[in-house]
N, C-alpha and C. Protein backbone atom coordinates (compact mmCIF):
# COMPACT_ATOMS: atom_id res chain seq x y z
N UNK A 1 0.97 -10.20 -2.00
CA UNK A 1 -0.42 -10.09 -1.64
C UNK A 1 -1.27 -11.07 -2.45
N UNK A 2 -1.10 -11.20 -3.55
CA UNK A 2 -1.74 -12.34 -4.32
C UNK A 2 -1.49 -13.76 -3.84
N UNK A 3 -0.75 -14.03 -3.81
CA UNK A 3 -0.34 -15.36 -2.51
C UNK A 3 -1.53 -15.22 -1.71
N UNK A 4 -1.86 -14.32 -0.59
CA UNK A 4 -2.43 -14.12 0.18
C UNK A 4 -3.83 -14.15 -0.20
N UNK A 5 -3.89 -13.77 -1.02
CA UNK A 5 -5.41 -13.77 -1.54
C UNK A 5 -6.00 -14.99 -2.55
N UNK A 6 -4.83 -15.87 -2.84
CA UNK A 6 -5.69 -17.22 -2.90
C UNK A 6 -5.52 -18.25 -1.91
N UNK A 7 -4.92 -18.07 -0.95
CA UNK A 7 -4.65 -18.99 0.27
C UNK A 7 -6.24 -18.37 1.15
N UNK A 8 -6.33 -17.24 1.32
CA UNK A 8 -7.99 -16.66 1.87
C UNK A 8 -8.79 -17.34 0.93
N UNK A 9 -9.07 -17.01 -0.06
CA UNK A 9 -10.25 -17.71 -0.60
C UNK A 9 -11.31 -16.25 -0.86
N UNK A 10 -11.62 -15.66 0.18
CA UNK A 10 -12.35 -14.80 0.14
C UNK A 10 -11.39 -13.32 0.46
N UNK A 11 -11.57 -11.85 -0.41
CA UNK A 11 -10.61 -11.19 -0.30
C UNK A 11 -10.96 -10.33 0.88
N UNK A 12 -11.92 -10.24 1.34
CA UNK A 12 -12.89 -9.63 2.18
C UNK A 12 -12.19 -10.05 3.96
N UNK A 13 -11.11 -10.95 3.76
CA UNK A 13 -10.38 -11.31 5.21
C UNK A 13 -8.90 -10.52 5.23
N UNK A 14 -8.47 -10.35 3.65
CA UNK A 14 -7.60 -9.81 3.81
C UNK A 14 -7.01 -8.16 4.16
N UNK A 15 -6.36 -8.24 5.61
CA UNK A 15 -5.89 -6.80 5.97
C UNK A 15 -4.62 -6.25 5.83
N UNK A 16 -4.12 -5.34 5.62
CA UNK A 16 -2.60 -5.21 5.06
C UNK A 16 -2.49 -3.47 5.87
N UNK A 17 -1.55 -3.62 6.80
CA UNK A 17 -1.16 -2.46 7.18
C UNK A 17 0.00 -1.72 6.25
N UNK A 18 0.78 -2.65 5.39
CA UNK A 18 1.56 -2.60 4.44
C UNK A 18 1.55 -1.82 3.33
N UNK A 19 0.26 -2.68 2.62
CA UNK A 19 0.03 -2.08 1.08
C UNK A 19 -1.24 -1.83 1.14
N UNK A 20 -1.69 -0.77 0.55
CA UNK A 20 -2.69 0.12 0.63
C UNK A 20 -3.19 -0.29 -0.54
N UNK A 21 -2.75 -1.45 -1.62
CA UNK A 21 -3.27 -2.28 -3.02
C UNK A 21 -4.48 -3.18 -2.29
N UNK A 22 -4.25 -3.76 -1.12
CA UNK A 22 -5.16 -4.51 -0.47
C UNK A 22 -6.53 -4.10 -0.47
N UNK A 23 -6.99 -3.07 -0.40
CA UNK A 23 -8.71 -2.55 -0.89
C UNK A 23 -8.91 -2.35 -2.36
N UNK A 24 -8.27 -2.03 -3.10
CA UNK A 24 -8.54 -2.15 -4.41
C UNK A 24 -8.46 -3.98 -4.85
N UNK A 25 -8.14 -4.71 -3.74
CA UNK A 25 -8.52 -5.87 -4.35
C UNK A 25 -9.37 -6.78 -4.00
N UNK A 26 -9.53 -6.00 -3.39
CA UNK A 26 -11.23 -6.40 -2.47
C UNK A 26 -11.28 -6.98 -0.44
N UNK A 27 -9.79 -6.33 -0.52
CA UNK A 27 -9.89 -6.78 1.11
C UNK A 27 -9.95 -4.85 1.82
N UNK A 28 -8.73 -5.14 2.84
CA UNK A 28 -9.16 -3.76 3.75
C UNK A 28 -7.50 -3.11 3.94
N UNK A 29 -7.58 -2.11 3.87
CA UNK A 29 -5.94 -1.46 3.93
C UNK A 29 -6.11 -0.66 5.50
N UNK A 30 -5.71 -0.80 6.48
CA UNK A 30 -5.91 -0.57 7.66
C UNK A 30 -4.25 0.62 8.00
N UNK A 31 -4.52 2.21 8.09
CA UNK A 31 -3.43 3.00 8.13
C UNK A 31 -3.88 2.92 9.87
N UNK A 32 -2.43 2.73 10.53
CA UNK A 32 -2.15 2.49 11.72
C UNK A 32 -1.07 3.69 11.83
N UNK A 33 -1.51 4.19 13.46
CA UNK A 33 -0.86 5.79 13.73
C UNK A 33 0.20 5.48 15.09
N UNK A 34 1.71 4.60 14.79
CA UNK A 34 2.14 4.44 16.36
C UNK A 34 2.17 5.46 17.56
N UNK A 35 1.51 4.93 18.61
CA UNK A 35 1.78 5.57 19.48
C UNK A 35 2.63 5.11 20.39
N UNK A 36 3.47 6.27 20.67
CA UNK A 36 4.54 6.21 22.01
C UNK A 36 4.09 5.71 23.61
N UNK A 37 2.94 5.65 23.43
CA UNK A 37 2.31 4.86 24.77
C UNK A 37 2.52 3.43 24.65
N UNK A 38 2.16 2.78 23.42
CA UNK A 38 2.11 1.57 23.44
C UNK A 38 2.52 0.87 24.16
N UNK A 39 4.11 0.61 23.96
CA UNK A 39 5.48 0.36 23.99
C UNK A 39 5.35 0.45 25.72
N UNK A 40 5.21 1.51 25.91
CA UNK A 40 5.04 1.37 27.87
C UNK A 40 4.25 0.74 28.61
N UNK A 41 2.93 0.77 27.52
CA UNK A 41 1.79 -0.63 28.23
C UNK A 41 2.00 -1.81 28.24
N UNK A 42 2.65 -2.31 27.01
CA UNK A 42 2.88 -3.45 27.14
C UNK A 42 4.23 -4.25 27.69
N UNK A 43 5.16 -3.05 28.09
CA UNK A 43 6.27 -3.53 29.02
C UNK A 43 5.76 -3.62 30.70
N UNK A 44 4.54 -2.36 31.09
CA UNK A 44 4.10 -2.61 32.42
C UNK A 44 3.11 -3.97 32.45
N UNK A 45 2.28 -4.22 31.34
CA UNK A 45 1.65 -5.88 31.45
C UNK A 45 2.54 -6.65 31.92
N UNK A 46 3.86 -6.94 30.94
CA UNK A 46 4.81 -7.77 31.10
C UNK A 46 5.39 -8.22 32.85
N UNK A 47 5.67 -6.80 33.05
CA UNK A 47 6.35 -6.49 34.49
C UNK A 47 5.29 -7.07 35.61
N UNK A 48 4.03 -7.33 35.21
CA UNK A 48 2.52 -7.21 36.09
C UNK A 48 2.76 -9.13 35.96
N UNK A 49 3.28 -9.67 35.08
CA UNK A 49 3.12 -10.94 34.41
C UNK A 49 1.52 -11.21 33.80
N UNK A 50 1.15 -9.41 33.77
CA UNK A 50 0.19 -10.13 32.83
C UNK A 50 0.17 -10.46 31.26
N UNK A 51 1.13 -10.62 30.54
CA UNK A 51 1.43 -10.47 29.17
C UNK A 51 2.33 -11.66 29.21
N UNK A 52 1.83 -12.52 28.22
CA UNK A 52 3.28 -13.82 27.99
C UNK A 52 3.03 -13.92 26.62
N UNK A 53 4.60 -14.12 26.26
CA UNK A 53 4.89 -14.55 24.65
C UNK A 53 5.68 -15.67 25.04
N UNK A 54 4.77 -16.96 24.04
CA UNK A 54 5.81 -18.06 23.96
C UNK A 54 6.68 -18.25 22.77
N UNK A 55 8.29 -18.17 23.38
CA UNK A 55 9.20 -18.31 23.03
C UNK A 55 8.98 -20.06 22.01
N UNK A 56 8.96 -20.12 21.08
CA UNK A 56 9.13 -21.81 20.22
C UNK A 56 10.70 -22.20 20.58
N UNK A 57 11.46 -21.08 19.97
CA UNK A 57 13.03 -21.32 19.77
C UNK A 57 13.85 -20.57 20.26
N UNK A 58 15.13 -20.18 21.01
CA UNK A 58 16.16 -19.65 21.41
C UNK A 58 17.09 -19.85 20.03
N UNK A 59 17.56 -19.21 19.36
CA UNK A 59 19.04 -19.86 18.44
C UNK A 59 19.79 -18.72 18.77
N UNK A 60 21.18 -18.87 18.72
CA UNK A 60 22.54 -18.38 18.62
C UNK A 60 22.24 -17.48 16.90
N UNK A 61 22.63 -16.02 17.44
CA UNK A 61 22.77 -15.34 15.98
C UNK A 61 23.31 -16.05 14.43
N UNK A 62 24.28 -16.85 14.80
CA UNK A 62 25.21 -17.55 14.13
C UNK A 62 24.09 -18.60 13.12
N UNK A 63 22.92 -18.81 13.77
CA UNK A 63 22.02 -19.57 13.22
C UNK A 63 20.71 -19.35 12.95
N UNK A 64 21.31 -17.88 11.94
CA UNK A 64 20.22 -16.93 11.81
C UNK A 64 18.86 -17.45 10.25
N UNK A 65 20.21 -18.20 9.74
CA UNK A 65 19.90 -18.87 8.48
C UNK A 65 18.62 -19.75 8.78
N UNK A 66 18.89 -20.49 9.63
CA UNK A 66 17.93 -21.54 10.48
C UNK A 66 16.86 -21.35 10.66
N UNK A 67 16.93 -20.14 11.62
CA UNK A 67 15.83 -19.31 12.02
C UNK A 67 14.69 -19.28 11.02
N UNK A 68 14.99 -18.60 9.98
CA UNK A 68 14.36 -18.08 8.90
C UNK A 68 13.97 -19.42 8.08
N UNK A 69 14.63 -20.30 7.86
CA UNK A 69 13.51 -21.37 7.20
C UNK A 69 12.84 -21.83 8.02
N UNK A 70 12.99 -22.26 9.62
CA UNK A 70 11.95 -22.59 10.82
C UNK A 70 10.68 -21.56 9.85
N UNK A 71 10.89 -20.31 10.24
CA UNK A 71 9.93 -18.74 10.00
C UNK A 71 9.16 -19.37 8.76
N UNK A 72 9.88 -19.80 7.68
CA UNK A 72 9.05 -20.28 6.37
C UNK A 72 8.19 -21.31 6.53
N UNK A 73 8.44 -22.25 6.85
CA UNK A 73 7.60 -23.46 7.00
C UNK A 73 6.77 -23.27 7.67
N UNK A 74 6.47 -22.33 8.42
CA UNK A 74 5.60 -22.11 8.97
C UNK A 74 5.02 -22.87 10.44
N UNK A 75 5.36 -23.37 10.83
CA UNK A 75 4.99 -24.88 11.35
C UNK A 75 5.53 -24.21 13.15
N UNK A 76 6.28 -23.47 13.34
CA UNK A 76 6.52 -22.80 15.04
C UNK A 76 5.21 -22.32 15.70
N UNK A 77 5.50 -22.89 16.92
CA UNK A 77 4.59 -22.52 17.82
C UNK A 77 4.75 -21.56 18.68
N UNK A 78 4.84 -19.92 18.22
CA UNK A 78 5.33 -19.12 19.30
C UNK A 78 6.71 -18.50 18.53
N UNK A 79 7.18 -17.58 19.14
CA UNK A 79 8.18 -16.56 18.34
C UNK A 79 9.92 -17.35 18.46
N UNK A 80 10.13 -17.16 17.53
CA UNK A 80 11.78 -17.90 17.58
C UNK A 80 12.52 -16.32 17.92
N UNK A 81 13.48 -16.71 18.53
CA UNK A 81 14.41 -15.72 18.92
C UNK A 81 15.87 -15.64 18.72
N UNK A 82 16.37 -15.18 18.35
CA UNK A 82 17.98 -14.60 17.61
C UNK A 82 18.19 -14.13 19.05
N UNK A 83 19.78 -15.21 19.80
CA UNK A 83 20.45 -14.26 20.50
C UNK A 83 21.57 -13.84 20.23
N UNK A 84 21.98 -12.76 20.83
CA UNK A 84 23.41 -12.14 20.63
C UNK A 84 23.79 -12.06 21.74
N UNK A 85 25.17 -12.59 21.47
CA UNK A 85 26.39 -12.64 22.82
C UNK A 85 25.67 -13.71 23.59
N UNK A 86 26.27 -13.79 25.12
CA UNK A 86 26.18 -15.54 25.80
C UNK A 86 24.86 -15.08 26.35
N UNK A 87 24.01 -16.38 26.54
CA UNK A 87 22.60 -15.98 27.20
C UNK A 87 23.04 -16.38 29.05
């Protein structure tokens, strides 16, 4: 979180569903309650084609290592994806 809070600049942007340290340091700790609906709305968007996620990367499980420094650098446009078994 400290990372985070000198890359903001201001602590007042930072939200953390995570750590609940995030308001004691001057940002916002946001407790989130899942609901079992969710999950069904956003598979009927999908089904509607109203919902798109762009895919950046496809990789083979095998190149999971990969994945994850792509993930670091930060630099993907859109979600990388781990497959398993033949696509």
């Amino acid at each position: 979180m400290d990372v985070s809070l000198r890359l903001l600049e201001r602590p007042e942007r930072l939200a953390s569903i995570a750590d609940p340290e995030a308001a004691a340091k001057g940002g916002h700790y946001v407790w989130v309650r899942p609901d079992p609906e969710d999950p069904a709305a956003l598979a009927a968007l999908a089904d509607r084609g109203e919902l798109a996620v762009h895919v950046d990367q496809a990789l083979p499980l095998a190149e999971a290592a990969q994945a994850w420094r792509l993930n670091r650098l930060g630099r993907t446009r859109g979600k990388l994806v781990l497959s398993v078994g033949e696509r």
